[in-house]
N, C-alpha and C. Protein backbone atom coordinates (compact mmCIF):
# COMPACT_ATOMS: atom_id res chain seq x y z
N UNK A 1 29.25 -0.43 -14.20
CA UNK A 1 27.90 -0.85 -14.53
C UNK A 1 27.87 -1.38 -15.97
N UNK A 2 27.15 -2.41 -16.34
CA UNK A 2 26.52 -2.73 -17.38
C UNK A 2 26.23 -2.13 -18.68
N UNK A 3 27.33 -1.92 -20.15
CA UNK A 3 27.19 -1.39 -20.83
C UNK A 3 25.58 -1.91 -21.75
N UNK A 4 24.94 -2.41 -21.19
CA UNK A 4 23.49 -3.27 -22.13
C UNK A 4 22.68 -2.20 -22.52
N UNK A 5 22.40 -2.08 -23.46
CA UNK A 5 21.42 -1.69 -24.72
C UNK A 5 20.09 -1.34 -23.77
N UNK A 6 20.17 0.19 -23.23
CA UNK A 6 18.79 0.43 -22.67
C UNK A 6 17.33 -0.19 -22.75
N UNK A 7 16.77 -0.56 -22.09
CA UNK A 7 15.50 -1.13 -22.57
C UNK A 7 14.21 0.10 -22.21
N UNK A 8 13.13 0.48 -22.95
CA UNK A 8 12.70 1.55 -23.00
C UNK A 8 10.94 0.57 -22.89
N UNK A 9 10.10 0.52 -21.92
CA UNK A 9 9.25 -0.09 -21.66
C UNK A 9 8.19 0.57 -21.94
N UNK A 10 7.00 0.16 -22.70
CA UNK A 10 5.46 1.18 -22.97
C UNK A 10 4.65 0.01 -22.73
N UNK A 11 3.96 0.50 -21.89
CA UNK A 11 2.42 0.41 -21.56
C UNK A 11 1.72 0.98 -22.45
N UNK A 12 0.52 0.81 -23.12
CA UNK A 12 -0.80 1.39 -23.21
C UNK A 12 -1.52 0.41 -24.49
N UNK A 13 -2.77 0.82 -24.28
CA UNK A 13 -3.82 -0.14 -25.00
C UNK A 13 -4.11 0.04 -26.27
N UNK A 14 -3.32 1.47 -26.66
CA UNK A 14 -3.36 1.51 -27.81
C UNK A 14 -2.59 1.24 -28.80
N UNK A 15 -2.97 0.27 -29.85
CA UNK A 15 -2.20 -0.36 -30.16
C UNK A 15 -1.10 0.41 -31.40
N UNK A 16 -1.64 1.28 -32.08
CA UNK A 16 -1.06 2.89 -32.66
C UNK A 16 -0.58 3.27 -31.87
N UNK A 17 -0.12 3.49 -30.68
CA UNK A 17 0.46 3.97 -29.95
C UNK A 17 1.57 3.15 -29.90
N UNK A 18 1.58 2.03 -29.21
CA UNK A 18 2.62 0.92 -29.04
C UNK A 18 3.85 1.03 -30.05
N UNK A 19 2.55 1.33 -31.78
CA UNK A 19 3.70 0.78 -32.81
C UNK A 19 4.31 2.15 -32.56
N UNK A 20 3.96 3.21 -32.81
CA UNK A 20 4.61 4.84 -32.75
C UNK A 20 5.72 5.03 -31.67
N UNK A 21 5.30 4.19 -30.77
CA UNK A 21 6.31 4.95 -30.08
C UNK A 21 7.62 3.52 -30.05
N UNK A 22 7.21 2.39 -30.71
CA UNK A 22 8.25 0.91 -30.46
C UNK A 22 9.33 1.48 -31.55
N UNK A 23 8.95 2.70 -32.78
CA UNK A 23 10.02 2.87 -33.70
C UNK A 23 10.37 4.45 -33.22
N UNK A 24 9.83 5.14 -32.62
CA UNK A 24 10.49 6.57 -32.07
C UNK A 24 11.36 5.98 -31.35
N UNK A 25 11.53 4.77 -30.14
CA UNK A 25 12.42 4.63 -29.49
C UNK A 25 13.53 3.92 -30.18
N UNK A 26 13.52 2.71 -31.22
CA UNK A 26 14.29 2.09 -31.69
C UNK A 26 15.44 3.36 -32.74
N UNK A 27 14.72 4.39 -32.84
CA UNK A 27 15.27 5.11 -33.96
C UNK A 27 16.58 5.66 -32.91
N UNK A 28 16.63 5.99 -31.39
CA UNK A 28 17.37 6.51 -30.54
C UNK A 28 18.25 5.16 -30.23
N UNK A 29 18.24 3.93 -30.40
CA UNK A 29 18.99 2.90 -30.32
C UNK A 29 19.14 2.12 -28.90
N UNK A 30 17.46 2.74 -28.44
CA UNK A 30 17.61 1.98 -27.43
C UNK A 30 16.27 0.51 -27.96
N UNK A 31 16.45 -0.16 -26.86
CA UNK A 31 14.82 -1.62 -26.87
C UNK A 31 14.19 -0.98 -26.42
N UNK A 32 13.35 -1.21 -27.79
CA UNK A 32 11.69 -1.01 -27.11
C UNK A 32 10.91 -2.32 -26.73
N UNK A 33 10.58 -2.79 -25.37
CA UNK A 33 9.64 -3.59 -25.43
C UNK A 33 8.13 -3.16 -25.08
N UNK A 34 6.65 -3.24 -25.42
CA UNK A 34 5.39 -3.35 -25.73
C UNK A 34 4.69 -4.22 -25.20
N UNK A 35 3.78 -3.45 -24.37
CA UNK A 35 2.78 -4.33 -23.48
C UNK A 35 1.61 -3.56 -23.59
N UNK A 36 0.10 -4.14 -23.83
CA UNK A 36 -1.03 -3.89 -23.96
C UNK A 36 -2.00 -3.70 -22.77
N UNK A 37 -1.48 -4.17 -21.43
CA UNK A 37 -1.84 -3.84 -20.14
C UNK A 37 -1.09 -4.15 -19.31
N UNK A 38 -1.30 -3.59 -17.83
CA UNK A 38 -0.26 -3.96 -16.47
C UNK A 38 -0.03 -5.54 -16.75
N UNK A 39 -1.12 -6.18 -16.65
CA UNK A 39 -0.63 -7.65 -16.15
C UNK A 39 0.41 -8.36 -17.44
N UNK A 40 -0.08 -7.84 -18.63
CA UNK A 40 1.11 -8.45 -19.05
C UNK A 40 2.60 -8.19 -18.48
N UNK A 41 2.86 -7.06 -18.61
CA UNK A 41 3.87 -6.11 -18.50
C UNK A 41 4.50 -6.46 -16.83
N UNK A 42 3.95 -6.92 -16.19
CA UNK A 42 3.69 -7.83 -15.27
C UNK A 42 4.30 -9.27 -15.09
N UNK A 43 3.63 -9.89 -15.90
CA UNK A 43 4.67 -11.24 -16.29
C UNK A 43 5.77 -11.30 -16.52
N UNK A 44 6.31 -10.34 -17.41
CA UNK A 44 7.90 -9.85 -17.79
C UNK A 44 8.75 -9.74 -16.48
N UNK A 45 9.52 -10.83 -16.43
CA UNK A 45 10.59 -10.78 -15.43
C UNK A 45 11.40 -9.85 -15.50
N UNK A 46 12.16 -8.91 -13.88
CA UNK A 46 12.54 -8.05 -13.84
C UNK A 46 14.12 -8.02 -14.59
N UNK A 47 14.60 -7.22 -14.94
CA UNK A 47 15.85 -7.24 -15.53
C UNK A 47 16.59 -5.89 -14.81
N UNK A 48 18.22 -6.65 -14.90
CA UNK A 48 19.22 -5.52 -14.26
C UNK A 48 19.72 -4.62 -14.88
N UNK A 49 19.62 -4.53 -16.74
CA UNK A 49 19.47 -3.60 -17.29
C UNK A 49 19.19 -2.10 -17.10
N UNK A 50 20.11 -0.77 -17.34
CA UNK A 50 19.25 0.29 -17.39
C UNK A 50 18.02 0.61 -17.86
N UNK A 51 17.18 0.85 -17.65
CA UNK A 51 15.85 0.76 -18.15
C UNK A 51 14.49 2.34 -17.86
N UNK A 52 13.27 2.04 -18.58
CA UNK A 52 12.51 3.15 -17.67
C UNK A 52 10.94 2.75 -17.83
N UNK A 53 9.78 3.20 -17.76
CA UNK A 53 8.43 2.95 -18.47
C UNK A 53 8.13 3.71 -19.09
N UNK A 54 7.65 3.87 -19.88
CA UNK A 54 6.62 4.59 -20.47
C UNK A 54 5.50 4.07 -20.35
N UNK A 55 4.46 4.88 -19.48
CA UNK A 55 3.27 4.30 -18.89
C UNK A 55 2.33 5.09 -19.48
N UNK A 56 0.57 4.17 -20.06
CA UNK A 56 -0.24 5.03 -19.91
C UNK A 56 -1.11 5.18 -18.92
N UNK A 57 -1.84 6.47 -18.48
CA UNK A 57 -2.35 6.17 -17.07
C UNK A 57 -3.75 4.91 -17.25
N UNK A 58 -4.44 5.25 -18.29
CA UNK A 58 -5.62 4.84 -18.46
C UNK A 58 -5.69 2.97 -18.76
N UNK A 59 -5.57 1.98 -18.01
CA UNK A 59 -5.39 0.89 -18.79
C UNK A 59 -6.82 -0.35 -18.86
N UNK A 60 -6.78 -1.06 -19.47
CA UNK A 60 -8.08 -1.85 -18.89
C UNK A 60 -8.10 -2.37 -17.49
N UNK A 61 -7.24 -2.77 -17.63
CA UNK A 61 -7.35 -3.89 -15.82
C UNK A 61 -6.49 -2.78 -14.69
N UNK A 62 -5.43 -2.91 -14.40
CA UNK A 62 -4.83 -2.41 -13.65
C UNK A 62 -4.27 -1.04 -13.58
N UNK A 63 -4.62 -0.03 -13.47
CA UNK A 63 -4.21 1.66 -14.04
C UNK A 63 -2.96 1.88 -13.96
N UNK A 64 -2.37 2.71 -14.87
CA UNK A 64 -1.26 3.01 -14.86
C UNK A 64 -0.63 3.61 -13.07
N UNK A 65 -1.25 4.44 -12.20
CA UNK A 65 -1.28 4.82 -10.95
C UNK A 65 -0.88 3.68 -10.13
N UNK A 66 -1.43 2.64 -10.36
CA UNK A 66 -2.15 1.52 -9.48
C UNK A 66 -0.34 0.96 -9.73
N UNK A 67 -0.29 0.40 -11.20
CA UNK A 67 1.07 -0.27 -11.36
C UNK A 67 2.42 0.70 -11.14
N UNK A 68 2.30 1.63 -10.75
CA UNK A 68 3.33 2.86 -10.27
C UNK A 68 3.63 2.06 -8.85
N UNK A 69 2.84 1.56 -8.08
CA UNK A 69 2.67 1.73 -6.88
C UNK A 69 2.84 0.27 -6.50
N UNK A 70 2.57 -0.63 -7.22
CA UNK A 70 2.58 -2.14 -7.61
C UNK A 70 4.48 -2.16 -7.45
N UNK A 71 5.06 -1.68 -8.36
CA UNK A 71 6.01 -1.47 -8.57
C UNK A 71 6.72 -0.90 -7.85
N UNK A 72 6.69 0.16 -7.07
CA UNK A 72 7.48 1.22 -6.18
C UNK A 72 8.86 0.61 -5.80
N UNK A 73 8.68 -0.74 -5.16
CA UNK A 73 9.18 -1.21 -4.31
C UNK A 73 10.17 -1.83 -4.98
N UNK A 74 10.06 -2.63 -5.87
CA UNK A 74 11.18 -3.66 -6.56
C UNK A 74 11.37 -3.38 -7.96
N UNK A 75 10.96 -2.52 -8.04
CA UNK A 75 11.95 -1.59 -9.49
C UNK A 75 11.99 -0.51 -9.73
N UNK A 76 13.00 -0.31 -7.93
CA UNK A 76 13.62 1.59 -8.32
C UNK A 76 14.79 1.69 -9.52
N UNK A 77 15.04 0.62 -9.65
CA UNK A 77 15.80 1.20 -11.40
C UNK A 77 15.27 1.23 -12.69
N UNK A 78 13.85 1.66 -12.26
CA UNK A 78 13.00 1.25 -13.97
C UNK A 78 12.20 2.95 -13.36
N UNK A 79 13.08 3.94 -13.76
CA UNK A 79 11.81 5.14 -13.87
C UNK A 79 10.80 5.14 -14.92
N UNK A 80 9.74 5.89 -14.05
CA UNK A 80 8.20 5.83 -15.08
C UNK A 80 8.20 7.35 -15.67
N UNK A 81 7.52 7.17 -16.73
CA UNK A 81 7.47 8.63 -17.76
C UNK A 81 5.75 8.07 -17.65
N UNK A 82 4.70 9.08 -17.20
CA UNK A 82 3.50 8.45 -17.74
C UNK A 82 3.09 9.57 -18.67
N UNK A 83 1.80 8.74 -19.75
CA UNK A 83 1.67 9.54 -20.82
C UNK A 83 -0.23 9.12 -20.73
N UNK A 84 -0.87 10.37 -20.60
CA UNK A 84 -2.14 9.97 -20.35
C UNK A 84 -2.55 11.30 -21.78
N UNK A 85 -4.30 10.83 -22.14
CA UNK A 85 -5.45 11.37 -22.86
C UNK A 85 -5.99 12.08 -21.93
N UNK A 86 -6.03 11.88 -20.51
CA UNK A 86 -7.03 12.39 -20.03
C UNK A 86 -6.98 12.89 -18.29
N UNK A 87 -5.58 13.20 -18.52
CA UNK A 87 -4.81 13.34 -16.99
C UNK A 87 -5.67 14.74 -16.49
N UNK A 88 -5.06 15.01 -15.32
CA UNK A 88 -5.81 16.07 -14.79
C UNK A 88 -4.19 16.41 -13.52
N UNK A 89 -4.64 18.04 -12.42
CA UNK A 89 -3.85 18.20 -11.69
C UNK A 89 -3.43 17.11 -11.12
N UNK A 90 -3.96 16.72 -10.06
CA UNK A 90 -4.61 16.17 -8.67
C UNK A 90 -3.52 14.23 -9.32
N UNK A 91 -3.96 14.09 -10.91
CA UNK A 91 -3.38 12.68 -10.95
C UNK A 91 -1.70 12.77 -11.69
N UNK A 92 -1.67 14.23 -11.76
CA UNK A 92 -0.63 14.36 -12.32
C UNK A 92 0.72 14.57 -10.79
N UNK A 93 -0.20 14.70 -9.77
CA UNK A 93 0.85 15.42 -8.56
C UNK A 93 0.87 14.02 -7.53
N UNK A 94 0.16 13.17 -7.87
CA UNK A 94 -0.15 12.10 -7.63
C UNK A 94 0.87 11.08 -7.97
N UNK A 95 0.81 11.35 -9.57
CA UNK A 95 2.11 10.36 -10.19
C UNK A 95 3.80 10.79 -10.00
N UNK A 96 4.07 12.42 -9.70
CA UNK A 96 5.01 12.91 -9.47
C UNK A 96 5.35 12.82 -8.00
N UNK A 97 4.13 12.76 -7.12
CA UNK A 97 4.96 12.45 -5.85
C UNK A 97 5.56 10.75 -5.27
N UNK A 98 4.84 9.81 -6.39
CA UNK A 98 4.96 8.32 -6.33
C UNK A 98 6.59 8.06 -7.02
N UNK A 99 7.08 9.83 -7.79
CA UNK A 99 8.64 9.18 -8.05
C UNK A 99 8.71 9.39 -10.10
N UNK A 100 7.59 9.69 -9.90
CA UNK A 100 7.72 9.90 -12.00
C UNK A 100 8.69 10.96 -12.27
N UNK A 101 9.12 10.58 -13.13
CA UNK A 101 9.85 11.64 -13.84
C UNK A 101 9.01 12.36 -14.45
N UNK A 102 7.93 11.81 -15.37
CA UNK A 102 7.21 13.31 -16.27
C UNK A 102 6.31 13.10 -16.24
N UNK A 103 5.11 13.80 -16.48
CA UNK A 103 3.95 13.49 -16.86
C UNK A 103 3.41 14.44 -17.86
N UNK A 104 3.12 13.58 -19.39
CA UNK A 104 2.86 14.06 -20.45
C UNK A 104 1.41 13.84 -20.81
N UNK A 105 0.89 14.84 -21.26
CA UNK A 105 -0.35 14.83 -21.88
C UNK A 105 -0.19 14.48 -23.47
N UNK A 106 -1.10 13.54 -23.87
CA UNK A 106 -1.45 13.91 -25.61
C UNK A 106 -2.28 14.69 -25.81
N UNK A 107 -1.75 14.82 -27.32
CA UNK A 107 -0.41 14.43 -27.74
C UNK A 107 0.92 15.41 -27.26
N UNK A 108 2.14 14.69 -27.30
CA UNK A 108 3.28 14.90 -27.18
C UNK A 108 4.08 15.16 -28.26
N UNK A 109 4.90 15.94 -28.73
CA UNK A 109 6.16 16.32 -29.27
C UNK A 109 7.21 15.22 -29.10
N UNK A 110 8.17 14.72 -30.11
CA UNK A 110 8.74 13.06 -29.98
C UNK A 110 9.25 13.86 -29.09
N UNK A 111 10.28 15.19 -29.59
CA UNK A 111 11.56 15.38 -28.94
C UNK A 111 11.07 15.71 -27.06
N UNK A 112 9.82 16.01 -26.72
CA UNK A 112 9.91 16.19 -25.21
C UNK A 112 9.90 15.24 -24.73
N UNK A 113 9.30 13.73 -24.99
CA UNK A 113 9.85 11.95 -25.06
C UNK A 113 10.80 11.95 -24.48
N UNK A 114 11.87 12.27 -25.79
CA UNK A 114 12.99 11.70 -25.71
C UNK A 114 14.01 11.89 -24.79
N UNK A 115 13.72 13.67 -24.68
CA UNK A 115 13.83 13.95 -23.63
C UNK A 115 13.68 13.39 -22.33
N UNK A 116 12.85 12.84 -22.15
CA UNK A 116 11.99 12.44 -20.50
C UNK A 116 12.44 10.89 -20.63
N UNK A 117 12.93 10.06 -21.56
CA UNK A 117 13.42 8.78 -21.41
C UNK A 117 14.74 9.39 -21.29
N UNK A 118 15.77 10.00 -21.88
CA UNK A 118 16.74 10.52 -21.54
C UNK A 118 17.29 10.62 -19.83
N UNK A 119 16.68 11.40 -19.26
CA UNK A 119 16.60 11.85 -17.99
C UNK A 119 16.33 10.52 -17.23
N UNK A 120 15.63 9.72 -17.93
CA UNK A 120 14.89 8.48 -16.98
C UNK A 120 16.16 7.72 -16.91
N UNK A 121 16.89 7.34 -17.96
CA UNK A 121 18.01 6.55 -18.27
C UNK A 121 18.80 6.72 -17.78
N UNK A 122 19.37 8.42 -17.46
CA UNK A 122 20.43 8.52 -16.73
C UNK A 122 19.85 8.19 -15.30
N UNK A 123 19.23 8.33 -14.69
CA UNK A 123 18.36 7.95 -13.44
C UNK A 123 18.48 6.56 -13.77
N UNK A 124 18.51 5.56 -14.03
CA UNK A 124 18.42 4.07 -13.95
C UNK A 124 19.55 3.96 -13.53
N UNK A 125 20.77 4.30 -14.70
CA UNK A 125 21.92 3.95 -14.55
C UNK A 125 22.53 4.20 -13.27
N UNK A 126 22.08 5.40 -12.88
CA UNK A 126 22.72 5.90 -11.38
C UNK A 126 21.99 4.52 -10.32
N UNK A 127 20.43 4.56 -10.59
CA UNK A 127 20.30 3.42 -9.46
C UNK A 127 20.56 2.01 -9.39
N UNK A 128 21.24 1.51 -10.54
CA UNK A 128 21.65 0.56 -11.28
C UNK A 128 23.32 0.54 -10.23
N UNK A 129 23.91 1.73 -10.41
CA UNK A 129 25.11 1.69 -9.64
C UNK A 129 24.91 1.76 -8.53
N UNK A 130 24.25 2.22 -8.08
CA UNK A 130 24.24 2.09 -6.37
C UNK A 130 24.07 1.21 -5.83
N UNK A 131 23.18 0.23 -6.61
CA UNK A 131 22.26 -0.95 -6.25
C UNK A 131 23.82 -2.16 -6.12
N UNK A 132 24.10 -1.92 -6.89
CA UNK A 132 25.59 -2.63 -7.27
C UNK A 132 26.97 -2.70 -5.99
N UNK A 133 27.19 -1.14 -6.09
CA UNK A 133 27.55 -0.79 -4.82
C UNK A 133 27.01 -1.24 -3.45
N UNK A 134 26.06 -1.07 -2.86
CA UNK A 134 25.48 -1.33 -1.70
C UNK A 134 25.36 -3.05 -1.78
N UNK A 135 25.12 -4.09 -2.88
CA UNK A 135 25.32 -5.14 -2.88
C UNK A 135 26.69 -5.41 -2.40
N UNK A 136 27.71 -4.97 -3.19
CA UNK A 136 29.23 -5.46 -2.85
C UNK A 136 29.77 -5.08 -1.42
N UNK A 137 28.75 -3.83 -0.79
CA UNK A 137 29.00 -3.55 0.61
C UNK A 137 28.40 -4.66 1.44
N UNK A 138 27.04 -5.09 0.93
CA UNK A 138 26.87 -6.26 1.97
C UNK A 138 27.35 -7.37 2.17
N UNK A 139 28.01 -7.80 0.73
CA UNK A 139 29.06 -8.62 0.79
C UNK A 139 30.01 -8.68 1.51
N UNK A 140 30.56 -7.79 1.63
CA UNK A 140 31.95 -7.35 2.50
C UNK A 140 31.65 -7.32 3.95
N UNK A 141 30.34 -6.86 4.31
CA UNK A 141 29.79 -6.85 5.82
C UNK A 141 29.40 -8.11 5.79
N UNK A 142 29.17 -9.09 5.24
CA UNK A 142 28.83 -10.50 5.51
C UNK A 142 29.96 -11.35 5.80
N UNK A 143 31.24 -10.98 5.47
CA UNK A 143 32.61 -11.67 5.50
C UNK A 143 32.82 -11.34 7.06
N UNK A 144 32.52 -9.94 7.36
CA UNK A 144 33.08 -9.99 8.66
C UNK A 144 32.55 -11.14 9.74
N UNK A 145 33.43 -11.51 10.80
CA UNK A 145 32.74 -12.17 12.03
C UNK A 145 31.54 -11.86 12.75
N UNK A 146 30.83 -12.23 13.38
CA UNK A 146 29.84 -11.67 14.66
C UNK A 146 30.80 -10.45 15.20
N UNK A 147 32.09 -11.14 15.65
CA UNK A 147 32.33 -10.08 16.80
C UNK A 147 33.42 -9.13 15.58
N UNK A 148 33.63 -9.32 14.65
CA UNK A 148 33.91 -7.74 13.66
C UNK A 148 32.97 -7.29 13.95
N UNK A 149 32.11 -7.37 13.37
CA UNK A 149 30.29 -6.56 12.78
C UNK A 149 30.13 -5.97 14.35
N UNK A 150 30.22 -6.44 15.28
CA UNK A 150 30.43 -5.87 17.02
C UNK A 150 30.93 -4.97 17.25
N UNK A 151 32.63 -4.68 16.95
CA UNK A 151 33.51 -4.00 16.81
C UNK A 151 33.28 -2.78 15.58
N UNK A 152 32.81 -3.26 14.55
CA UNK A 152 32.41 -2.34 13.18
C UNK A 152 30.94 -1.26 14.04
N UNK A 153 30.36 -2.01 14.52
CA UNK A 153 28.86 -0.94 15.20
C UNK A 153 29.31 -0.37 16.01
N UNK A 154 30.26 -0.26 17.23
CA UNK A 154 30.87 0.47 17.68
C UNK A 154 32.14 1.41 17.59
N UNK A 155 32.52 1.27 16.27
CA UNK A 155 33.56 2.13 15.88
C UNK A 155 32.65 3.01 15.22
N UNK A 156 31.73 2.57 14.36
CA UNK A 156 30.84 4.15 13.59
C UNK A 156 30.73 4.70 14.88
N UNK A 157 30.07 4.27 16.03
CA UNK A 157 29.54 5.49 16.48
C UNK A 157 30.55 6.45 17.37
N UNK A 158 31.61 6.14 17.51
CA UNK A 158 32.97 7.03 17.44
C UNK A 158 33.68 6.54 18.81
N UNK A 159 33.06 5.39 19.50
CA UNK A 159 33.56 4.58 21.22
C UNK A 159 35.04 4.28 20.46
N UNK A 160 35.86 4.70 21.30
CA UNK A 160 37.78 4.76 21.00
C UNK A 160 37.58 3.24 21.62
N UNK A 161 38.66 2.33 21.44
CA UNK A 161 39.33 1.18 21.52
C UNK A 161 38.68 0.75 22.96
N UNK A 162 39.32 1.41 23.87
CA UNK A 162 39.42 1.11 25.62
C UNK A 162 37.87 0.63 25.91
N UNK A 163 36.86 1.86 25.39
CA UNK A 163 35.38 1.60 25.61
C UNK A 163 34.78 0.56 24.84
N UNK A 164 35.34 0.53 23.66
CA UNK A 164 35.04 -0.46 22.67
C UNK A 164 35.04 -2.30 23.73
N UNK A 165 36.73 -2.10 23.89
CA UNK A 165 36.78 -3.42 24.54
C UNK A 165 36.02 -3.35 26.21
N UNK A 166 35.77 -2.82 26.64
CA UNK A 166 35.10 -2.22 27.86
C UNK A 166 33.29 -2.94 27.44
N UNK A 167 32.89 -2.77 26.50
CA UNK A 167 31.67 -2.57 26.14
C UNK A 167 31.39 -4.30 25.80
N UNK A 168 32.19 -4.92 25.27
CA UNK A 168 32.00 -6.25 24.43
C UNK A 168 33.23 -7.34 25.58
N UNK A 169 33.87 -6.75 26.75
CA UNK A 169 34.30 -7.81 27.38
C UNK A 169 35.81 -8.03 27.19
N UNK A 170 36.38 -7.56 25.85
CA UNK A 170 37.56 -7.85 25.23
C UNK A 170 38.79 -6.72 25.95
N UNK A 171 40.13 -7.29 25.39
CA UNK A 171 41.17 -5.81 25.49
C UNK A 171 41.24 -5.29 24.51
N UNK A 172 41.87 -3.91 24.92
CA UNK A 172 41.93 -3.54 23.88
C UNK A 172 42.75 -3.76 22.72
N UNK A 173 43.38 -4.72 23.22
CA UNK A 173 44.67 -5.40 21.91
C UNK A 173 44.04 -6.17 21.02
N UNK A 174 43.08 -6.92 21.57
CA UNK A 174 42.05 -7.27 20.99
C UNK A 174 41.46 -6.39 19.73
N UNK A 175 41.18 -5.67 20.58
CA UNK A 175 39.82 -4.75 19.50
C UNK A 175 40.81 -3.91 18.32
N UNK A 176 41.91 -3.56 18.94
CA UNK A 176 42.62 -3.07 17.41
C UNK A 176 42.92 -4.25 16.58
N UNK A 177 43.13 -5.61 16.76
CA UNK A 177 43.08 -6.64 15.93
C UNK A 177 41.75 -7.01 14.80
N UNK A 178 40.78 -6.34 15.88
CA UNK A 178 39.38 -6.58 14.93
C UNK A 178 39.29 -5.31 14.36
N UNK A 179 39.41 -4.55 14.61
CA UNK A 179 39.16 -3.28 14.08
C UNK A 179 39.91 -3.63 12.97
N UNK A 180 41.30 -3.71 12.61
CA UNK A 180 42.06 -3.61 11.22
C UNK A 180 41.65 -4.71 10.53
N UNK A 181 41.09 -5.61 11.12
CA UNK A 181 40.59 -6.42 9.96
C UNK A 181 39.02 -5.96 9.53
N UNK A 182 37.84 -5.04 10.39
CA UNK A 182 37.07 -4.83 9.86
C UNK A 182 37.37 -3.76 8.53
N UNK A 183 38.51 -2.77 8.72
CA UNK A 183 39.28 -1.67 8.28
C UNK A 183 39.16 -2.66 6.75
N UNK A 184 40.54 -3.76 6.56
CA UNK A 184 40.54 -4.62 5.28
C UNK A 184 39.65 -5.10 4.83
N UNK A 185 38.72 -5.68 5.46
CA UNK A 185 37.66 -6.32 4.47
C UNK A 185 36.57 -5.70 3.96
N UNK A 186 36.69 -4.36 4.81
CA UNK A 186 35.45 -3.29 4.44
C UNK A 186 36.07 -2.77 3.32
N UNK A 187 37.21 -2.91 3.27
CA UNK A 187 38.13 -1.89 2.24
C UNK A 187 37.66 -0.24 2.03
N UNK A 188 38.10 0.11 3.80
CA UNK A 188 37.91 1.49 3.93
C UNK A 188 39.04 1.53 4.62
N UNK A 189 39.02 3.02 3.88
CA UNK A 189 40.16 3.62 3.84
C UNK A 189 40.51 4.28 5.35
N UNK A 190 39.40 4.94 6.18
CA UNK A 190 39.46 5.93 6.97
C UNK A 190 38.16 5.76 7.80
N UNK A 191 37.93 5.82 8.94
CA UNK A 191 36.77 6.02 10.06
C UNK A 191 35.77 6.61 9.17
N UNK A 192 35.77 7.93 8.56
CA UNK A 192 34.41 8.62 7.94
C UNK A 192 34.45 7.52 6.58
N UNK A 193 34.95 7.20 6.20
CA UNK A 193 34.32 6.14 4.51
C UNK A 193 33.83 4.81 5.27
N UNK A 194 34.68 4.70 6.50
CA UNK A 194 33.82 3.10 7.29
C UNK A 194 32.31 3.42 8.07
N UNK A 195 32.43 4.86 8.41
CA UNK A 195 30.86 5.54 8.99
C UNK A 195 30.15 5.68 7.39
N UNK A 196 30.04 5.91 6.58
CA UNK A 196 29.71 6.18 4.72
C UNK A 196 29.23 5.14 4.66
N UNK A 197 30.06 4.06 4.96
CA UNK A 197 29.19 2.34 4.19
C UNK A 197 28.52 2.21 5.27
N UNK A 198 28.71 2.36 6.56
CA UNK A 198 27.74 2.01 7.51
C UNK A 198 26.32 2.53 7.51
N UNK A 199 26.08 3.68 6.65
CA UNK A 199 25.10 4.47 6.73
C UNK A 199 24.04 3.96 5.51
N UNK A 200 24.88 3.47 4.47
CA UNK A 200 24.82 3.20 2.93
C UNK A 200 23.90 1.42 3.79
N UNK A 201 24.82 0.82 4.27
CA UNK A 201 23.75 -0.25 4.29
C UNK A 201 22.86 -0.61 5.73
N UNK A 202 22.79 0.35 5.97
CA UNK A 202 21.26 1.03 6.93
C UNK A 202 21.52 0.34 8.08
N UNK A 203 22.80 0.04 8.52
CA UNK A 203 22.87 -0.43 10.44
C UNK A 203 22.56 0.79 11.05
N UNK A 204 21.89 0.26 11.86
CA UNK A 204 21.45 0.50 13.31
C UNK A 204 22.62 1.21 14.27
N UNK A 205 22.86 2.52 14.39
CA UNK A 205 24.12 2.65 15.64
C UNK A 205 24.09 2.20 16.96
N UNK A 206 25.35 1.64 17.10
CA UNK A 206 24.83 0.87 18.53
C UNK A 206 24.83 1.86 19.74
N UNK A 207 24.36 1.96 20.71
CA UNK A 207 24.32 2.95 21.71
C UNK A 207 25.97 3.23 22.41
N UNK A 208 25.76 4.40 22.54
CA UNK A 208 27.28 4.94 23.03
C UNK A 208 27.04 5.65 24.54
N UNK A 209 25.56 5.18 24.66
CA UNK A 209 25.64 6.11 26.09
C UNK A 209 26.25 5.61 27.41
């Protein structure tokens, strides 16, 4: 993965806030970038960088909650830390079940921050690698043929050679020919690491009944 200079993201409207926390983070040596509401923060094209938010809940236009959820989908490598004035249970279990790492009340202590971007960071980086991983797996499942990827859905689900070629029309001299080449280009090692990537990039098992 990507040795790049963490980027450490804050939301909130206050603009004392912004500056306080743009030099608490720079002092840890990561980027701070500063946004005054969702939609800016918004405009900012996504980056593959490790990264996290620092969100406040309260914003003018779009709530911190609202852009949790805006977001969910296309930037699981940017964890949120939200930091609210005026949080309560109910929005705090709210933001933790949407995937937050923390939810801080002000004021805050730097070091419980730093803490909670800490934790966020190593969490990026991990989804940063996976994301990476599971790309280079679809790569590799895109090289195969139609009738590999045929042969590959019926070897996860554990059909031996005979049924294999039984199932798709072929012999079985055949199907060990496709099989070792799905084997090389998957660059798996063994049946359970070729069932592992199969699972990793979410095929469908083909029926074995």
């Amino acid at each position: 993965m990507s040795q790049a200079t963490p980027i450490v993201f804050v939301v909130d409207d206050d603009v004392s806030v912004r500056e306080s926390l743009e030099e608490l983070i720079r002092s840890e040596g990561w980027q701070p970038e500063t946004f005054a509401s969702a939609q800016e923060f918004l405009a900012r094209p996504r980056i593959s960088a490790p990264s996290c938010l620092v969100l406040d809940v309260t914003l003018p236009d779009l709530n911190g909650l609202d852009l949790q959820k805006r977001i969910a989908a296309d930037r699981i490598a940017m964890p949120i830390i939200f930091i609210t004035g005026y949080g309560d249970v109910p929005m705090s279990v709210k933001a933790m079940k949407g995937g937050a790492v923390e939810f801080l009340m002000k004021p805050f202590g730097d070091d419980v921050l730093l803490d909670a971007i800490r934790q966020a960071i190593a969490r990026s980086h991990a989804a940063l690698d996976q994301e990476a991983e599971n790309g280079l797996l679809r790569q590799r499942h895109a090289s195969l043929s139609r009738r590999e990827q045929e042969v590959m859905a019926l070897v996860v689900c554990g059909l031996l050679n005979k049924r294999i070629g039984f199932e798709l029309g072929i012999t079985e001299t055949t199907v060990k020919a496709h099989r070792g080449r799905v084997m090389r280009k998957m660059e798996a090692r063994s049946l359970a690491e070729l069932v592992t990537m199969s699972a990793k990039l979410g095929l469908a098992p083909a029926p074995n009944g």
